[in-house]
N, C-alpha and C. Protein backbone atom coordinates (compact mmCIF):
# COMPACT_ATOMS: atom_id res chain seq x y z
N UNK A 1 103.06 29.88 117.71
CA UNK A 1 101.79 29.16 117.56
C UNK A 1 101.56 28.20 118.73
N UNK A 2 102.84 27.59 119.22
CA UNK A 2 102.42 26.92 120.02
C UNK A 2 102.45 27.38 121.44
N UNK A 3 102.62 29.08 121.34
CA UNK A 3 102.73 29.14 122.98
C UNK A 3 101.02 29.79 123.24
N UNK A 4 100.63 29.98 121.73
CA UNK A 4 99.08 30.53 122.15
C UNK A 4 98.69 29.32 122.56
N UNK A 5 98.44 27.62 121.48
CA UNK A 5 97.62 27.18 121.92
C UNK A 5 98.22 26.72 123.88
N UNK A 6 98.99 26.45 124.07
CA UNK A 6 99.25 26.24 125.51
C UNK A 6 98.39 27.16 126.63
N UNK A 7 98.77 28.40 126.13
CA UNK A 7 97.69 29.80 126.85
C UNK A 7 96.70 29.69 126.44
N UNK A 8 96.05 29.07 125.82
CA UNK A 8 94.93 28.66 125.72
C UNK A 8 94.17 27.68 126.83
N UNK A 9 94.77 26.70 126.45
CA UNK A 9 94.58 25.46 127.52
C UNK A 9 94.59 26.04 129.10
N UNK A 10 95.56 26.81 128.99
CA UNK A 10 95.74 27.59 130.63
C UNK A 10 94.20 28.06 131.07
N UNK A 11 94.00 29.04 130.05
CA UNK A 11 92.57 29.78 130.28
C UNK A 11 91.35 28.73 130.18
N UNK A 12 91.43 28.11 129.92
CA UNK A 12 90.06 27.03 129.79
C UNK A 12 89.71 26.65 130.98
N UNK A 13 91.78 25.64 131.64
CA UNK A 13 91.46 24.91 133.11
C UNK A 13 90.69 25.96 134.29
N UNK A 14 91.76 27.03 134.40
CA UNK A 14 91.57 28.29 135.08
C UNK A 14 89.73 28.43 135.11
N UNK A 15 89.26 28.58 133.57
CA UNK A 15 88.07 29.17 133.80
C UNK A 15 87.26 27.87 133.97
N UNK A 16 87.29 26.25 133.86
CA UNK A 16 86.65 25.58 134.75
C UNK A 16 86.56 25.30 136.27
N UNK A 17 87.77 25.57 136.53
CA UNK A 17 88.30 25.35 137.82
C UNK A 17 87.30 27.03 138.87
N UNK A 18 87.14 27.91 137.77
CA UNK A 18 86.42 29.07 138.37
C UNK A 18 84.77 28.91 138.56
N UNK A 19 84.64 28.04 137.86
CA UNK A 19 82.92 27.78 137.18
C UNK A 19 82.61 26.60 137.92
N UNK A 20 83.42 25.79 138.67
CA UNK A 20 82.88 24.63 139.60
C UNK A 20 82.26 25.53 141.05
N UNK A 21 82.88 26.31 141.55
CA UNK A 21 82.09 26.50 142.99
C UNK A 21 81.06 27.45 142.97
N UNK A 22 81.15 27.94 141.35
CA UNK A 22 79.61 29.34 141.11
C UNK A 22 78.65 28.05 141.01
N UNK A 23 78.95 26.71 140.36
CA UNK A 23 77.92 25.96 140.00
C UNK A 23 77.32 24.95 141.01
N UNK A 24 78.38 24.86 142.09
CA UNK A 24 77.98 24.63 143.52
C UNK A 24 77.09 24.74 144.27
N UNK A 25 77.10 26.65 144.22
CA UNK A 25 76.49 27.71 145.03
C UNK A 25 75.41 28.10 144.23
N UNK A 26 74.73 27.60 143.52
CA UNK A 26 73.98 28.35 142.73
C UNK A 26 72.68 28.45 143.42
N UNK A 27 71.92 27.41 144.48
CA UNK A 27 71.53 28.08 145.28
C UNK A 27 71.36 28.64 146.09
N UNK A 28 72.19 29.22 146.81
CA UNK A 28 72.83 30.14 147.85
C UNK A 28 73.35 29.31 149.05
N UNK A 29 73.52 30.25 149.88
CA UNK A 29 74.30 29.82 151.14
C UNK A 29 73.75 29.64 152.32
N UNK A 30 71.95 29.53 152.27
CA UNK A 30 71.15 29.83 153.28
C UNK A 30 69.93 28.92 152.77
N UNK A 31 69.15 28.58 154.01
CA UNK A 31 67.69 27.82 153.26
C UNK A 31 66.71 28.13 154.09
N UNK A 32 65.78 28.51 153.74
CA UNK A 32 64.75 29.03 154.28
C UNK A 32 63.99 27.85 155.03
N UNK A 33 63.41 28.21 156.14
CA UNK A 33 62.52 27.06 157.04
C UNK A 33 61.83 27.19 157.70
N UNK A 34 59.94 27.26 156.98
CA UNK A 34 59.21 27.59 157.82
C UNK A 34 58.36 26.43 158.44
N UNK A 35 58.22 26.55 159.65
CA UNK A 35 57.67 25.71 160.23
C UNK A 35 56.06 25.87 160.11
N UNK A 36 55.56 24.87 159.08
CA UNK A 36 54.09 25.11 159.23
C UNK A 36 53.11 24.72 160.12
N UNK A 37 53.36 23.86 160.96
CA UNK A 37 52.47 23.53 162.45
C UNK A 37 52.60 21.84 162.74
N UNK A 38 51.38 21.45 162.99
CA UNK A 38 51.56 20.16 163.44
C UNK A 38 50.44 19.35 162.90
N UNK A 39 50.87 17.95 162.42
CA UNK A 39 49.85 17.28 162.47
C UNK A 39 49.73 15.89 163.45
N UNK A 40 49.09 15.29 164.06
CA UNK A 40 48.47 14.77 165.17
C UNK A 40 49.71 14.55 165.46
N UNK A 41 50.16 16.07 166.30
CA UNK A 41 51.37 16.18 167.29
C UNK A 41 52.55 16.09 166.27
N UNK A 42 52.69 15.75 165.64
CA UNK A 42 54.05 15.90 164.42
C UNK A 42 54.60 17.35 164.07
N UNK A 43 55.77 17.85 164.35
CA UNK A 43 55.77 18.93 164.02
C UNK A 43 55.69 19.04 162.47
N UNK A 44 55.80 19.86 161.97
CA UNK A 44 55.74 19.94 160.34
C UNK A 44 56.38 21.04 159.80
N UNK A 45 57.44 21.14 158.80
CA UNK A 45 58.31 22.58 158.47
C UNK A 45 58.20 22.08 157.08
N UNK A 46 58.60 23.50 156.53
CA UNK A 46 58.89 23.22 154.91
C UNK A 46 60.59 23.91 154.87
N UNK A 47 61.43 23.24 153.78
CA UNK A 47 62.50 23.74 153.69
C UNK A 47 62.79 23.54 152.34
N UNK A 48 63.38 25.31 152.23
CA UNK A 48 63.77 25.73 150.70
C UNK A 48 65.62 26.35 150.58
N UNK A 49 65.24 26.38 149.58
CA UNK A 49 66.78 26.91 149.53
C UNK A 49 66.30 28.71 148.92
N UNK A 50 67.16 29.47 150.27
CA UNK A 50 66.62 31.24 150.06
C UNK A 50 66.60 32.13 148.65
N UNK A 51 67.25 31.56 147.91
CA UNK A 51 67.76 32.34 147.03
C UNK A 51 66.50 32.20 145.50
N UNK A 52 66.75 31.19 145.76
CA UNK A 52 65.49 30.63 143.93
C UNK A 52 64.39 29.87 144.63
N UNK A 53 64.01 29.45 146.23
CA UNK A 53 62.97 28.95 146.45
C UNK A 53 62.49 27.44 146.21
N UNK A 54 64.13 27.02 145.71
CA UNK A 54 63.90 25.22 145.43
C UNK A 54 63.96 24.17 146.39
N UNK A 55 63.25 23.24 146.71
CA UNK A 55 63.37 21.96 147.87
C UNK A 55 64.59 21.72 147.46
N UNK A 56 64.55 21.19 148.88
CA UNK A 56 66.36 20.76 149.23
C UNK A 56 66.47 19.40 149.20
N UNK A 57 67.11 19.19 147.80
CA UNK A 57 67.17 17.51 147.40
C UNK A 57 67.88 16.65 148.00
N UNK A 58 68.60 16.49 148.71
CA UNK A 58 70.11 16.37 149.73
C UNK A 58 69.16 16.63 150.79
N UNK A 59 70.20 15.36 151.90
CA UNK A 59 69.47 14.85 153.24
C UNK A 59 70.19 16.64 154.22
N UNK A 60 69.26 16.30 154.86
CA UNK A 60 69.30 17.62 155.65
C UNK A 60 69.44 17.17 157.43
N UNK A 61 70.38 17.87 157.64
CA UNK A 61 70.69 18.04 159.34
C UNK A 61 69.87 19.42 160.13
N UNK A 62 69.13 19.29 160.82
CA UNK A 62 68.55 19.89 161.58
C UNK A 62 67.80 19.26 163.00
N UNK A 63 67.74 19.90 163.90
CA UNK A 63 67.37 19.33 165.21
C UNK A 63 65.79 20.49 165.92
N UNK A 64 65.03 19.87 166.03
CA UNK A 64 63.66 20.60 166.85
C UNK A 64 63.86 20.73 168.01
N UNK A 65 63.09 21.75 168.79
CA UNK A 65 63.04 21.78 170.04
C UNK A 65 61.74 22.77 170.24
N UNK A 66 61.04 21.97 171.38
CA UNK A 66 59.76 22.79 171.83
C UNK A 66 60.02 23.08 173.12
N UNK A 67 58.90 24.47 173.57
CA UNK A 67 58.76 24.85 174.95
C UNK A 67 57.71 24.87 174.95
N UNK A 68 56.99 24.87 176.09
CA UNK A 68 55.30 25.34 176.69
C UNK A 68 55.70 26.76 176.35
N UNK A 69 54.09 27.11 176.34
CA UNK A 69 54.16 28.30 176.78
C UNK A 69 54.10 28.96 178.18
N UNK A 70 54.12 28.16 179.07
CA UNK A 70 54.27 28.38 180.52
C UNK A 70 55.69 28.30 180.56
N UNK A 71 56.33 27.75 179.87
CA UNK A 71 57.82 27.90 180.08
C UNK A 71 58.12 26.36 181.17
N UNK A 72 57.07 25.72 181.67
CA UNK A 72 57.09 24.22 182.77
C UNK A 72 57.65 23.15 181.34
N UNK A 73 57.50 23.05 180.68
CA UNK A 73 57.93 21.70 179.91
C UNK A 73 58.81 21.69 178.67
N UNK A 74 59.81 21.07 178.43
CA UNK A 74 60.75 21.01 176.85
C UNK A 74 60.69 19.61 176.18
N UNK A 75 60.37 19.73 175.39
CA UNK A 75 60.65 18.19 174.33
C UNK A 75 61.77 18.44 173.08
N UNK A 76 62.43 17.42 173.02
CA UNK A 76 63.34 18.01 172.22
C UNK A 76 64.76 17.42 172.94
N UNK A 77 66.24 17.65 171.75
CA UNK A 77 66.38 18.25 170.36
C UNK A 77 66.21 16.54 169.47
N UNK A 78 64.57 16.36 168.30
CA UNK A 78 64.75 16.19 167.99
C UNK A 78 65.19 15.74 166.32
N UNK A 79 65.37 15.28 165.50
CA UNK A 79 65.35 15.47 163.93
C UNK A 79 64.45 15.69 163.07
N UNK A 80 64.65 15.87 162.03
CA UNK A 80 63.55 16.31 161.12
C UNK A 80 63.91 14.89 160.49
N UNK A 81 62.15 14.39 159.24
CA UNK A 81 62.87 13.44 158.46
C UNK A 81 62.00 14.07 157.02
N UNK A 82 61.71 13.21 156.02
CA UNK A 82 60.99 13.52 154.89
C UNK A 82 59.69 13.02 155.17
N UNK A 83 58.61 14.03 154.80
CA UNK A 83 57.71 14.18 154.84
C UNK A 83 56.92 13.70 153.79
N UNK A 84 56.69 12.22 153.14
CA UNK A 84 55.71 11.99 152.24
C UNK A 84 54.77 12.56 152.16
N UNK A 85 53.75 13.11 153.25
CA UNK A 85 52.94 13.94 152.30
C UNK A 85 52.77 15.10 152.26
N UNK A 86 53.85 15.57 152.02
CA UNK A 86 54.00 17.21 152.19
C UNK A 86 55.34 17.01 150.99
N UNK A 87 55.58 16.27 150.07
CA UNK A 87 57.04 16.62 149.16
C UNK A 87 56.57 17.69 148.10
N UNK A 88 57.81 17.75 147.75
CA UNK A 88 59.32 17.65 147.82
C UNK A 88 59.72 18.64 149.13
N UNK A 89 59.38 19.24 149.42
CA UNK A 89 59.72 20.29 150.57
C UNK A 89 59.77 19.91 151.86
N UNK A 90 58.70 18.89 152.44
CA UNK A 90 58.28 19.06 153.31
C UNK A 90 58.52 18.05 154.18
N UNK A 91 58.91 18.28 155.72
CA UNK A 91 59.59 17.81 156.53
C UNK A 91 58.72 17.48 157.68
N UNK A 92 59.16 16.67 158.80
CA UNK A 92 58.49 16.70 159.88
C UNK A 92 59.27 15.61 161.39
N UNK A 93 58.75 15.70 162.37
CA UNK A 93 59.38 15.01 163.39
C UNK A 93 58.50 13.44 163.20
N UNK A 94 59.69 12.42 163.64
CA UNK A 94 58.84 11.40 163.81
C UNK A 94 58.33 11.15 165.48
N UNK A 95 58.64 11.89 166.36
CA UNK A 95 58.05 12.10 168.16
C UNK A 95 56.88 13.25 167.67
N UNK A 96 55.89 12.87 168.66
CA UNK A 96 54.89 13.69 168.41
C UNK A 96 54.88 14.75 169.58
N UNK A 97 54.53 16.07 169.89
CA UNK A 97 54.18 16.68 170.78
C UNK A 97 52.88 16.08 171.65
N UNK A 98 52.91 16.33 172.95
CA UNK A 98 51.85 15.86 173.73
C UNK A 98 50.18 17.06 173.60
N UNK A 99 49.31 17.09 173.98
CA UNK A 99 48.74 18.13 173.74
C UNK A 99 49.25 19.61 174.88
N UNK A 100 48.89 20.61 173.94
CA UNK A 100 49.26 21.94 174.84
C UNK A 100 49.70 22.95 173.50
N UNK A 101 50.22 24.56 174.30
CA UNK A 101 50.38 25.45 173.13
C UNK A 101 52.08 24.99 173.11
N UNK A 102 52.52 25.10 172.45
CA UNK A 102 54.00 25.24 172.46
C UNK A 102 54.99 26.21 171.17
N UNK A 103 56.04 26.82 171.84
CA UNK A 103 56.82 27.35 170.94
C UNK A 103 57.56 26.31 170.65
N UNK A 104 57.80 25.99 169.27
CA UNK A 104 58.85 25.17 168.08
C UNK A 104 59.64 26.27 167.50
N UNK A 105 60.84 25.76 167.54
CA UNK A 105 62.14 26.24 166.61
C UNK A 105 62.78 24.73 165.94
N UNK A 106 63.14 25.43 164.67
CA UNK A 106 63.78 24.57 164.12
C UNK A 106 65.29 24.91 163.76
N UNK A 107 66.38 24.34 163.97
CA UNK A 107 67.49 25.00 163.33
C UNK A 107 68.31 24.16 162.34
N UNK A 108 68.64 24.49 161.16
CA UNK A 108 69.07 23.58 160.15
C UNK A 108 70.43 24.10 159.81
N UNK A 109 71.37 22.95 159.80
CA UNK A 109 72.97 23.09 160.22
C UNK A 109 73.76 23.01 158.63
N UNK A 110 72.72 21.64 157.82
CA UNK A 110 73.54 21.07 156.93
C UNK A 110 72.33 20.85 155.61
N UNK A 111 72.11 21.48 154.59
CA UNK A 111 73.61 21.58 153.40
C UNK A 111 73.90 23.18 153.82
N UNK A 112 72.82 23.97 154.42
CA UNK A 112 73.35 25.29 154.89
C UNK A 112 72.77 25.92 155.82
N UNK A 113 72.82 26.80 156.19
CA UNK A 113 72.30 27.26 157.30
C UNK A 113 70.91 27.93 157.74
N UNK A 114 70.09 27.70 158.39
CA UNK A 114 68.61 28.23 158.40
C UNK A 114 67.70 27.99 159.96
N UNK A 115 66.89 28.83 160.40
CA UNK A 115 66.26 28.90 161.10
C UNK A 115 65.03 29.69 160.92
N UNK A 116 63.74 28.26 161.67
CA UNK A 116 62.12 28.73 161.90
C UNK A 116 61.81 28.54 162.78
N UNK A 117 60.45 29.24 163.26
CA UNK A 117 59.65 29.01 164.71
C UNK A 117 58.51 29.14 164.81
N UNK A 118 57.57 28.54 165.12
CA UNK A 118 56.35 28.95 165.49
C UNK A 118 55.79 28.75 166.64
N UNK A 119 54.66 29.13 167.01
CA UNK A 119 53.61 28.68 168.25
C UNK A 119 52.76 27.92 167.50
N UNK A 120 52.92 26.25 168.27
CA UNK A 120 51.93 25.16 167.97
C UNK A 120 51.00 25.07 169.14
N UNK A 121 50.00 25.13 168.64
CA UNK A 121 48.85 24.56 169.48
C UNK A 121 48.49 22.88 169.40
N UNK A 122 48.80 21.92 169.97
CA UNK A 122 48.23 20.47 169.87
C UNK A 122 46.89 20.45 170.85
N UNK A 123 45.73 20.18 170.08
CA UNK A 123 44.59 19.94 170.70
C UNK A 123 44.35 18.09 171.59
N UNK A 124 43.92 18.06 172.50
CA UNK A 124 43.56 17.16 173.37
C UNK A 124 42.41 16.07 171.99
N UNK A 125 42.72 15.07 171.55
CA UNK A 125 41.69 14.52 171.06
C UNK A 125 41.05 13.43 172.03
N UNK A 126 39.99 13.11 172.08
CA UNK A 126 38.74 12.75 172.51
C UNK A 126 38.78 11.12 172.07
N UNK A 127 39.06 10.14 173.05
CA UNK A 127 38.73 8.82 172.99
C UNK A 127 37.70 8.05 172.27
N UNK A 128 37.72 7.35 171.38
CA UNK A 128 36.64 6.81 170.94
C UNK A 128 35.58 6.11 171.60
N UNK A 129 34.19 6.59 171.80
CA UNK A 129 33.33 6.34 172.76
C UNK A 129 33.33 4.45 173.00
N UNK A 130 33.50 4.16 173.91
CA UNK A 130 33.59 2.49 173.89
C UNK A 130 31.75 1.82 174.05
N UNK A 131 32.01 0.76 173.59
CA UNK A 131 30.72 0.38 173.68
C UNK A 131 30.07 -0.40 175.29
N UNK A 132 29.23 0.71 175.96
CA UNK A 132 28.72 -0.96 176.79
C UNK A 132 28.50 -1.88 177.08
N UNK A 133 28.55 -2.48 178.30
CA UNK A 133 27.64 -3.67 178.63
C UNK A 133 26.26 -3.49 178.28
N UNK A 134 25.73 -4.88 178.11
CA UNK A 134 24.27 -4.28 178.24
C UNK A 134 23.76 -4.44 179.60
N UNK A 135 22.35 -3.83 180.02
CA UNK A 135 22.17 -3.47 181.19
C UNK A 135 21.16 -4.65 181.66
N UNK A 136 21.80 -5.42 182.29
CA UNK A 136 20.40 -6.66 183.35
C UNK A 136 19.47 -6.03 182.86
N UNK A 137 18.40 -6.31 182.62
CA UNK A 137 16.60 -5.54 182.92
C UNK A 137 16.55 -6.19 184.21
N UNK A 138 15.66 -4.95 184.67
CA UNK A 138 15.51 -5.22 186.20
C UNK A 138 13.57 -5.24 186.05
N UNK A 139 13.31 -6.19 186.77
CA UNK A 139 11.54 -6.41 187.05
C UNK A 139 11.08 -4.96 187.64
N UNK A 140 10.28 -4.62 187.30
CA UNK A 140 9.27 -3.19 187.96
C UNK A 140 9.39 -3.76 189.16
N UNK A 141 9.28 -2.98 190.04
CA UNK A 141 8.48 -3.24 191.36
C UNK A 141 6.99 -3.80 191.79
N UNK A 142 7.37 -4.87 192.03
CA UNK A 142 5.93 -5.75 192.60
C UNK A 142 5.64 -6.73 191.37
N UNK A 143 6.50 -6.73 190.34
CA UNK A 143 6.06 -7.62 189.60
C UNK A 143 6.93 -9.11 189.70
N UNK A 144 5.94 -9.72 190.14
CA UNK A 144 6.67 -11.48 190.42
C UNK A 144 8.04 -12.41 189.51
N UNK A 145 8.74 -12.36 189.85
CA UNK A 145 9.85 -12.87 189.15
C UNK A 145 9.73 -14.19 188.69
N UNK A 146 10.32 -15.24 187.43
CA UNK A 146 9.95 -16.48 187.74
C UNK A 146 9.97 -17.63 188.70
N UNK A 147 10.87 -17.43 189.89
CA UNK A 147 10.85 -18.11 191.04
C UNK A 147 9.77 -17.63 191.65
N UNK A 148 9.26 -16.34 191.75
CA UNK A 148 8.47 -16.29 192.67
C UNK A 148 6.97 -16.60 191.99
N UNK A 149 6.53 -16.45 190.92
CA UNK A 149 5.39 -16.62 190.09
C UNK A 149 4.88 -18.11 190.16
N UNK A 150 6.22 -19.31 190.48
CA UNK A 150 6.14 -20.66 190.00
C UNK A 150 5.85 -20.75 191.59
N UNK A 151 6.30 -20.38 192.46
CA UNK A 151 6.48 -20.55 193.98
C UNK A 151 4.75 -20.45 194.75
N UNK A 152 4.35 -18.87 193.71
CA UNK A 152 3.38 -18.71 194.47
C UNK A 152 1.90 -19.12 193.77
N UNK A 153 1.92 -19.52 192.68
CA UNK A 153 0.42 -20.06 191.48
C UNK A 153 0.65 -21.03 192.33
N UNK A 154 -0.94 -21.69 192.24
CA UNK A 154 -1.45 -22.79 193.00
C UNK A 154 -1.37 -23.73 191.67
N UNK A 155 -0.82 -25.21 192.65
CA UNK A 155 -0.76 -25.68 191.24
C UNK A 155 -2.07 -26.57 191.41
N UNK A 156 -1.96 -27.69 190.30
CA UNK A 156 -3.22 -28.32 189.73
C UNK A 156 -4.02 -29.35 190.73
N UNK A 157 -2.54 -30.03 191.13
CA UNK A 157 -3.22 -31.11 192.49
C UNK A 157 -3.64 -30.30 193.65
N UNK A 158 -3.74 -28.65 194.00
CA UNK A 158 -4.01 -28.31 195.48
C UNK A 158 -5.46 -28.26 195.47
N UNK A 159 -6.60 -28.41 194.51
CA UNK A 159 -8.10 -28.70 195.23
C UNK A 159 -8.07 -29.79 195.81
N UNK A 160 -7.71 -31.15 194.92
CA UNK A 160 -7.33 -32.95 195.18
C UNK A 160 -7.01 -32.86 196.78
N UNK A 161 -5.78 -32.20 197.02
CA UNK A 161 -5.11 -31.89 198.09
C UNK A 161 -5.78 -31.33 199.29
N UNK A 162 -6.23 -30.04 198.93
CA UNK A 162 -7.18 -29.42 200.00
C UNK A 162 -8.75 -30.25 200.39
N UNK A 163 -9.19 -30.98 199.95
CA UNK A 163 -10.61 -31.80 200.14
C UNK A 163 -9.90 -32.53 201.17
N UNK A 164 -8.76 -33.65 200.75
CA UNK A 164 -8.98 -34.30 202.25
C UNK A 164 -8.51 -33.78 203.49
N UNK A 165 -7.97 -32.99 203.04
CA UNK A 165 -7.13 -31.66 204.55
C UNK A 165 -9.15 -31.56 205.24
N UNK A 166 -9.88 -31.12 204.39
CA UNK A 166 -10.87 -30.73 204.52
C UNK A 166 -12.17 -31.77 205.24
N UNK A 167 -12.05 -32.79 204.77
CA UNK A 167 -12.48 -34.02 205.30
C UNK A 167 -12.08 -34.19 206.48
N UNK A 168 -10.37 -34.43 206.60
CA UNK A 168 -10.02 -35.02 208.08
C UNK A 168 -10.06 -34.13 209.03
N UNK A 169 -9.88 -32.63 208.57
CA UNK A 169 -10.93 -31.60 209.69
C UNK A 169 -12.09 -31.97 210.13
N UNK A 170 -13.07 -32.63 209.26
CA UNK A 170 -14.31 -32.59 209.59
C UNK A 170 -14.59 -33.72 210.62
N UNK A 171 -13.57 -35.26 210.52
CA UNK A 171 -13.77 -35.81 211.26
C UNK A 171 -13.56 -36.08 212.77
N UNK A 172 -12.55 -35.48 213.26
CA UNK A 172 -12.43 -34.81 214.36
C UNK A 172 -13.81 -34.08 215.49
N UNK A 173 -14.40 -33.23 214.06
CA UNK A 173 -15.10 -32.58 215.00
C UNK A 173 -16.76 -33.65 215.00
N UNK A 174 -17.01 -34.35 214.50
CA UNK A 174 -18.00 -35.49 214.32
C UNK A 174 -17.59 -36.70 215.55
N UNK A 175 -16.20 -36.73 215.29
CA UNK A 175 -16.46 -37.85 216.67
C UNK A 175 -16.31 -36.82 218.11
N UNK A 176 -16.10 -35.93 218.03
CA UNK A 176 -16.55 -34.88 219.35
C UNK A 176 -17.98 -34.38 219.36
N UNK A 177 -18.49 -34.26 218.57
CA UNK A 177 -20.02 -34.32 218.32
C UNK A 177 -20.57 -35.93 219.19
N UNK A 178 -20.36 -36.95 218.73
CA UNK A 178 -20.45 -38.33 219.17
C UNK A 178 -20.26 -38.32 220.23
N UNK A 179 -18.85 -37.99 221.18
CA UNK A 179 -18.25 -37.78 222.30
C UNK A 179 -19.63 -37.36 223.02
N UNK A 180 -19.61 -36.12 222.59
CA UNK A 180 -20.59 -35.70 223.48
C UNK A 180 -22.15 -36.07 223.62
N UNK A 181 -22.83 -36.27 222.37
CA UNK A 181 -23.85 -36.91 222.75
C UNK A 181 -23.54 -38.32 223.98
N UNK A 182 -22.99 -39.16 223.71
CA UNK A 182 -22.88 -40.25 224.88
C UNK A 182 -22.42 -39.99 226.15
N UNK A 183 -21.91 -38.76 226.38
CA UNK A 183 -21.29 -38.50 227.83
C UNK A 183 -23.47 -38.18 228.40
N UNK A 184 -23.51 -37.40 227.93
CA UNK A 184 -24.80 -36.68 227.43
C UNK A 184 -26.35 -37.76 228.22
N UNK A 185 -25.77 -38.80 227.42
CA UNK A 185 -26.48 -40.28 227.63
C UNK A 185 -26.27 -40.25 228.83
N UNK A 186 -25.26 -40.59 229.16
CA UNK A 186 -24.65 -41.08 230.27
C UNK A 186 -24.98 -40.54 231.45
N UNK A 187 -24.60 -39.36 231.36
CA UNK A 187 -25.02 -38.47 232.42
C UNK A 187 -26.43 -38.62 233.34
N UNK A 188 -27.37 -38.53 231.39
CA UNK A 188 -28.73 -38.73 231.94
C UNK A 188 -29.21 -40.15 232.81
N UNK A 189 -28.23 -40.96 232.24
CA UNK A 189 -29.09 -42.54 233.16
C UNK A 189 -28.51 -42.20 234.41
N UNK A 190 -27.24 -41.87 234.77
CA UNK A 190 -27.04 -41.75 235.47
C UNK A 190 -27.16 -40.97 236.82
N UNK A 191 -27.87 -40.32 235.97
CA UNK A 191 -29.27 -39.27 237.30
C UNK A 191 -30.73 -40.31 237.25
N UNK A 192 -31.01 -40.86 236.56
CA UNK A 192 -31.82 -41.50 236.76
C UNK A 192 -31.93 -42.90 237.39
N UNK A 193 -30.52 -43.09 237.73
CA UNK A 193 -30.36 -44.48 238.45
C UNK A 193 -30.72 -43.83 239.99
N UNK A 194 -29.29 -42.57 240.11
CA UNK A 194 -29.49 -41.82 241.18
C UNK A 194 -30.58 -41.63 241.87
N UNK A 195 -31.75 -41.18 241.10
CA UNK A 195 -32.72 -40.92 241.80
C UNK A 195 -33.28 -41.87 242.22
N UNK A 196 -33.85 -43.01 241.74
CA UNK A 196 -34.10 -44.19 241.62
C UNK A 196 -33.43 -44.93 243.17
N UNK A 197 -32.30 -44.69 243.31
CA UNK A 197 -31.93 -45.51 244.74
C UNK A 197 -32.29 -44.48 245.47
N UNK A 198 -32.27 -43.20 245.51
CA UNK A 198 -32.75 -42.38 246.39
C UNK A 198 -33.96 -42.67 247.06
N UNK A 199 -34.96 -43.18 245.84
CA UNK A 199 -36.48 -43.46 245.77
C UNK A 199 -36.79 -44.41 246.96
N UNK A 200 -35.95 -45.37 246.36
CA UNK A 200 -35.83 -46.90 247.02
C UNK A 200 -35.08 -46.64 248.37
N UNK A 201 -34.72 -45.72 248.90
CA UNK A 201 -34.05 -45.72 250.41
C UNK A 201 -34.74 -44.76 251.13
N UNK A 202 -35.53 -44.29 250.22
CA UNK A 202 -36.85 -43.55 251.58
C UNK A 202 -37.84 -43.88 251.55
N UNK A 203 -38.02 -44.92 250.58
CA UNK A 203 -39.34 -45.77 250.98
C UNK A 203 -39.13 -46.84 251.87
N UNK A 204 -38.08 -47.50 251.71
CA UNK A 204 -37.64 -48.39 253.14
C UNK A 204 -37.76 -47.81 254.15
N UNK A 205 -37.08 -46.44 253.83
CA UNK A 205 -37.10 -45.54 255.89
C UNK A 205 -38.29 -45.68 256.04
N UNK A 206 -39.39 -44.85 255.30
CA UNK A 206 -40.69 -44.76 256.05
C UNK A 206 -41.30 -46.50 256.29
N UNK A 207 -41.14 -47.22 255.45
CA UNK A 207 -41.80 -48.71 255.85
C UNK A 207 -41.41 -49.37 257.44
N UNK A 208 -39.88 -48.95 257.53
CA UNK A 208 -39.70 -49.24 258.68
C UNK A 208 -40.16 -48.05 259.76
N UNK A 209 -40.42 -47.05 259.47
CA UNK A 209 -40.53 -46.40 260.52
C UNK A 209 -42.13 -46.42 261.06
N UNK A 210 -42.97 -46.80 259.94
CA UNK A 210 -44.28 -47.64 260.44
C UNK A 210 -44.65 -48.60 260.92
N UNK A 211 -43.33 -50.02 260.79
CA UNK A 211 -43.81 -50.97 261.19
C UNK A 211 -42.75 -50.93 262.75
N UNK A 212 -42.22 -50.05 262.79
CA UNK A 212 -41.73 -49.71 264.59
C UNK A 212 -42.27 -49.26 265.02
């Protein structure tokens, strides 16, 4: 009796000790990893486990690496992390790709083994339009600016102003008016004195030339 129950006990440990690494492995030995593209430059993968298709609850080792498709540029190798908005599955880089097409591979080392790839395209996005200065207004052509409008209106005192400009023109030419009448005068007595001694010195000649 007591060597069954002992063989008993044998078969139990035995068959736990058999039932720990099936319960291990239960989702296989491989994990699937497809890389679904990018978001603003982020790469983005999903990773399953191959066998039943379940996210991989356990931190995961894997390293990225991109090429151009010209084969001129590599970024890379670097990690994947968890992807808030892509869970439970879903993974992504925290370095972004620059814009361009590029081939991505992903290779995943740890809890098992797996590899994805795709061709990412990162598009060039477009700066947010900035706002201007605003623009001087510029005067039309020929239209007077306020320096020049204040510069060139006549102001209130220039009639006041212009009358005696206008006056002391006038007097000028009034005492040359004057001027000349008295030269005028002058002139005239002075032909009339002229003649006058002329008068008086040929009436002497002839008086004397009668009484010789």
């Amino acid at each position: 009796m007591r060597i069954r129950i002992a063989f008993s006990a044998v078969l139990t440990a035995l068959g736990l000790m058999l039932l720990t690494p099936v319960a291990a492995h239960a989702h296989g030995d491989t994990v699937k990893v497809v890389v679904t593209g990018q978001r603003t430059g982020h790469v983005t993968a999903d990773i399953t486990w191959e066998n039943d298709g379940d996210a991989v609850d356990e931190a995961v080792a894997a390293t990225v690496n991109a090429v151009s498709v010209d084969g001129s540029r590599t970024m890379g190798p670097w990690r994947l992390v968890r992807d808030p908005a892509a869970a439970p599955a879903g993974w992504t880089t925290a370095e972004t790709l620059p814009p361009g097409s590029w081939k991505v591979s992903v290779d995943v080392g740890f809890p098992a083994l797996g590899h994805g790839d795709l061709e990412v395209a990162v598009p060039v996005v477009d700066p947010a339009p900035g706002t201007g200065a605003p623009t001087p207004s510029v005067p039309a052509p020929g239209t007077p600016t306020a320096g020049q409008a204040s510069a060139g209106a006549p102001s209130a005192a220039s009639p006041s102003t212009a009358a005696p400009a206008a006056s002391t023109a006038q007097v000028p030419a009034a005492e040359t008016e004057g001027h000349a009448v008295w030269w005028t005068t002058a002139g005239v007595a002075a032909t009339a004195l002229a003649g006058a001694g002329v008068g008086l010195f040929l009436r002497r000649r002839r008086t004397r030339r009668r009484l010789g």
